[in-house]
N, C-alpha and C. Protein backbone atom coordinates (compact mmCIF):
# COMPACT_ATOMS: atom_id res chain seq x y z
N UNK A 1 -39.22 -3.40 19.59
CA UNK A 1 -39.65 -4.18 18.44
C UNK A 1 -41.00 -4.81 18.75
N UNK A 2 -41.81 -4.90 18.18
CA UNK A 2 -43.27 -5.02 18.06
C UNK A 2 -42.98 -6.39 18.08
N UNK A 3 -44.26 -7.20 18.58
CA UNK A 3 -44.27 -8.86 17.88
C UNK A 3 -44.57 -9.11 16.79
N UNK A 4 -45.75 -8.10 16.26
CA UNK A 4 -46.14 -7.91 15.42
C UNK A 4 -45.41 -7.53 14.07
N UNK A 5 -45.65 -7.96 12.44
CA UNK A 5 -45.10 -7.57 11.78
C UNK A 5 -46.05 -7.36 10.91
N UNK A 6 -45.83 -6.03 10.04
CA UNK A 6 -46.77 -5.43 9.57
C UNK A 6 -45.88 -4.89 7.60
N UNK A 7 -47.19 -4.15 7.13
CA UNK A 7 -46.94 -4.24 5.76
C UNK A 7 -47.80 -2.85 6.12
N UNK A 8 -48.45 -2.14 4.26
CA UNK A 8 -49.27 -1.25 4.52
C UNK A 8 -50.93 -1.35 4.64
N UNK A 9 -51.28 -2.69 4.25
CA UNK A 9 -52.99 -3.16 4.46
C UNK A 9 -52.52 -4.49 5.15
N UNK A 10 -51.54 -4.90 6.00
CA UNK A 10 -52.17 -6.06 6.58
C UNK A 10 -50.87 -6.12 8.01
N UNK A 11 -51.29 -6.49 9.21
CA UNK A 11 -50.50 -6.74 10.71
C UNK A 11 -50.86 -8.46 10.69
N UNK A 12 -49.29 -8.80 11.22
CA UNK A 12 -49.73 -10.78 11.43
C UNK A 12 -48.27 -11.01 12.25
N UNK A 13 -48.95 -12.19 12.70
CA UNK A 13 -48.37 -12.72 14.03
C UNK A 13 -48.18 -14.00 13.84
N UNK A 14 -47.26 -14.62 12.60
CA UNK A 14 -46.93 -15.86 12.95
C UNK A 14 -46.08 -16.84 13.75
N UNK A 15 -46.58 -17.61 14.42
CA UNK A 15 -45.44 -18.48 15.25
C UNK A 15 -45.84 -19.88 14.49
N UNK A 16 -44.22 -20.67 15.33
CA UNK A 16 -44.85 -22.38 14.94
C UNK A 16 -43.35 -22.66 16.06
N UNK A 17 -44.25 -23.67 16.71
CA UNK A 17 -43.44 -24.43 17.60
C UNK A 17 -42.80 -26.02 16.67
N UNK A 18 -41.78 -26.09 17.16
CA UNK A 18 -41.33 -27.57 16.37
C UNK A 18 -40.65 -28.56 17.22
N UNK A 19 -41.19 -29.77 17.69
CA UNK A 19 -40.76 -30.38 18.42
C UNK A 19 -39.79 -31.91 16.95
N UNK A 20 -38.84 -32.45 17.73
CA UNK A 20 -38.69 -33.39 16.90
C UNK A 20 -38.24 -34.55 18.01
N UNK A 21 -38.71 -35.44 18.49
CA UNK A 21 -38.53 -36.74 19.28
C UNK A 21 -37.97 -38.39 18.52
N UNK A 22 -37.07 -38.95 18.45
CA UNK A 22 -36.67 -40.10 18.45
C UNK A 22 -37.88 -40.81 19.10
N UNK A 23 -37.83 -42.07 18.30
CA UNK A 23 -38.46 -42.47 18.41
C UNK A 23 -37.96 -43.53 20.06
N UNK A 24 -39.43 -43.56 21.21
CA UNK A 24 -38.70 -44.24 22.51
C UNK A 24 -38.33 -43.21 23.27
N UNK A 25 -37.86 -42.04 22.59
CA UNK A 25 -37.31 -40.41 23.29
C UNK A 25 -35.81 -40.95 23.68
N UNK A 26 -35.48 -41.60 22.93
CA UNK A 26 -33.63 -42.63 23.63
C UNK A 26 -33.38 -40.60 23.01
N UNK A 27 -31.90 -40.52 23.98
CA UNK A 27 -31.20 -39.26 23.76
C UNK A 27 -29.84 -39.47 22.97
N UNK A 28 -30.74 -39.06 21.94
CA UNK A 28 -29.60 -39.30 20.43
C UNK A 28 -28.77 -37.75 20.33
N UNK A 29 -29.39 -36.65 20.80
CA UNK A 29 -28.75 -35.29 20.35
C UNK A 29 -28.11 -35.05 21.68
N UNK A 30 -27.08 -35.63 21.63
CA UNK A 30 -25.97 -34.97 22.77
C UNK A 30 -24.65 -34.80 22.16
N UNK A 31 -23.62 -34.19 22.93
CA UNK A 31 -22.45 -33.51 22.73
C UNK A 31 -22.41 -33.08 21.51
N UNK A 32 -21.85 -33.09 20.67
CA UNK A 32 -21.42 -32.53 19.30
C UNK A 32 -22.76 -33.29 18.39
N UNK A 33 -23.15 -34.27 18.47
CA UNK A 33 -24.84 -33.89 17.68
C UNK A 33 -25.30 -32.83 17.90
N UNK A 34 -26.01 -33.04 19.11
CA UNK A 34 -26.70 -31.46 19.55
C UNK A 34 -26.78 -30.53 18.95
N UNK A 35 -24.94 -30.20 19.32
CA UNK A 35 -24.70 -28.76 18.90
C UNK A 35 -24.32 -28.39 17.14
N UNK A 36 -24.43 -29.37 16.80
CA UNK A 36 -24.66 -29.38 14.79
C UNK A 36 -25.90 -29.13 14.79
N UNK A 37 -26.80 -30.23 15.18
CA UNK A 37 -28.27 -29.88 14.94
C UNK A 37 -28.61 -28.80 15.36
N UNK A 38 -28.39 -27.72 16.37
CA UNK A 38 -28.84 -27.19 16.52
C UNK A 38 -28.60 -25.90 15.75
N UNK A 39 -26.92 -25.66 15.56
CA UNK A 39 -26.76 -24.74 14.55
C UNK A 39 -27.14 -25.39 12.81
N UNK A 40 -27.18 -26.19 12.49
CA UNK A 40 -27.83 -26.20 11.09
C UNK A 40 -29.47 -25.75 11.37
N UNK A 41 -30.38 -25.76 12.18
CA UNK A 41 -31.67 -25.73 12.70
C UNK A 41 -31.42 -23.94 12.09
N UNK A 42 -30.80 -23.51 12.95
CA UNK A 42 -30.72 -21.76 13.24
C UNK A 42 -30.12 -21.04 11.96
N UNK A 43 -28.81 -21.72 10.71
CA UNK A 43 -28.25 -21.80 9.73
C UNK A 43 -29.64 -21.36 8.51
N UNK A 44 -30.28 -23.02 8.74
CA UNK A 44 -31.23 -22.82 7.74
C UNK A 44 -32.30 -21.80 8.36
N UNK A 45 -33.06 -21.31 9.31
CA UNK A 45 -34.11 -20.78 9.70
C UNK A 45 -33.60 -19.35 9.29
N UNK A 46 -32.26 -19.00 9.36
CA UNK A 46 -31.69 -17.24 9.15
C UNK A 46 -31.87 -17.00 7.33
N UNK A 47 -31.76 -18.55 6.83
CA UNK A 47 -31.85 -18.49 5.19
C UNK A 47 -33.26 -18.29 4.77
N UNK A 48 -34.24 -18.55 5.58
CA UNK A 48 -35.59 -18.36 5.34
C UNK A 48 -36.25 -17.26 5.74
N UNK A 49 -35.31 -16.63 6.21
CA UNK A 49 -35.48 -15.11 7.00
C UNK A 49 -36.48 -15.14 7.99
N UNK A 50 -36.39 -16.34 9.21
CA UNK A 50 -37.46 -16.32 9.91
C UNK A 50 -36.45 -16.02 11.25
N UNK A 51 -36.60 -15.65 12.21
CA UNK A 51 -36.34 -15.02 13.51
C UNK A 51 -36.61 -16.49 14.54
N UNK A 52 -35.66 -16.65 15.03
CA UNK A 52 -35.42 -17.65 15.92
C UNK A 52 -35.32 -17.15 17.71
N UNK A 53 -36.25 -17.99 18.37
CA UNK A 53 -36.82 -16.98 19.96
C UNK A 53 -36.25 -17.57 20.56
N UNK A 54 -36.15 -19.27 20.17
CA UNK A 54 -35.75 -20.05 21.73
C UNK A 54 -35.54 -21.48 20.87
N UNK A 55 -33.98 -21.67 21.30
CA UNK A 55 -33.80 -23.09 21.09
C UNK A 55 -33.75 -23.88 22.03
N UNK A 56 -33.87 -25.33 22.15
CA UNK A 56 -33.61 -26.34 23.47
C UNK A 56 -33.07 -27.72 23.17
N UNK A 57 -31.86 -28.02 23.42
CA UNK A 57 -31.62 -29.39 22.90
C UNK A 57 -31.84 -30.12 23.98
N UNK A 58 -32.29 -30.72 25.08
CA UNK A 58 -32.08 -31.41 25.93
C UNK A 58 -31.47 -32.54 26.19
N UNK A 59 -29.84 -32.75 27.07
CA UNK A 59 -28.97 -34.07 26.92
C UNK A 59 -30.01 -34.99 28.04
């Protein structure tokens, strides 16, 4: 699979990184937060038909 995604007049390469921090960085996304946020994150991103590379929740 190419990185690349293509059409018949145009090749493109979009990314976007998304960070989201509390404010202080206090660790609000642990145990069962986390793991909601992280599947609603991946839920909605499959509804937008965008391809998901790498998730990271850090406890």
């Amino acid at each position: 699979m190419s990185r690349f995604s293509k059409l018949t007049h145009v090749l493109w390469l979009c990314q976007y990184h998304i960070f989201w921090g509390p404010k202080y960085r206090y660790r609000v996304l642990t145990g069962k937060v986390g793991f909601e946020a992280s599947k609603a994150i991946r839920v909605y991103a499959e509804r937008l038909g965008c391809e998901g590379i790498e998730a990271n929740v850090q406890h």
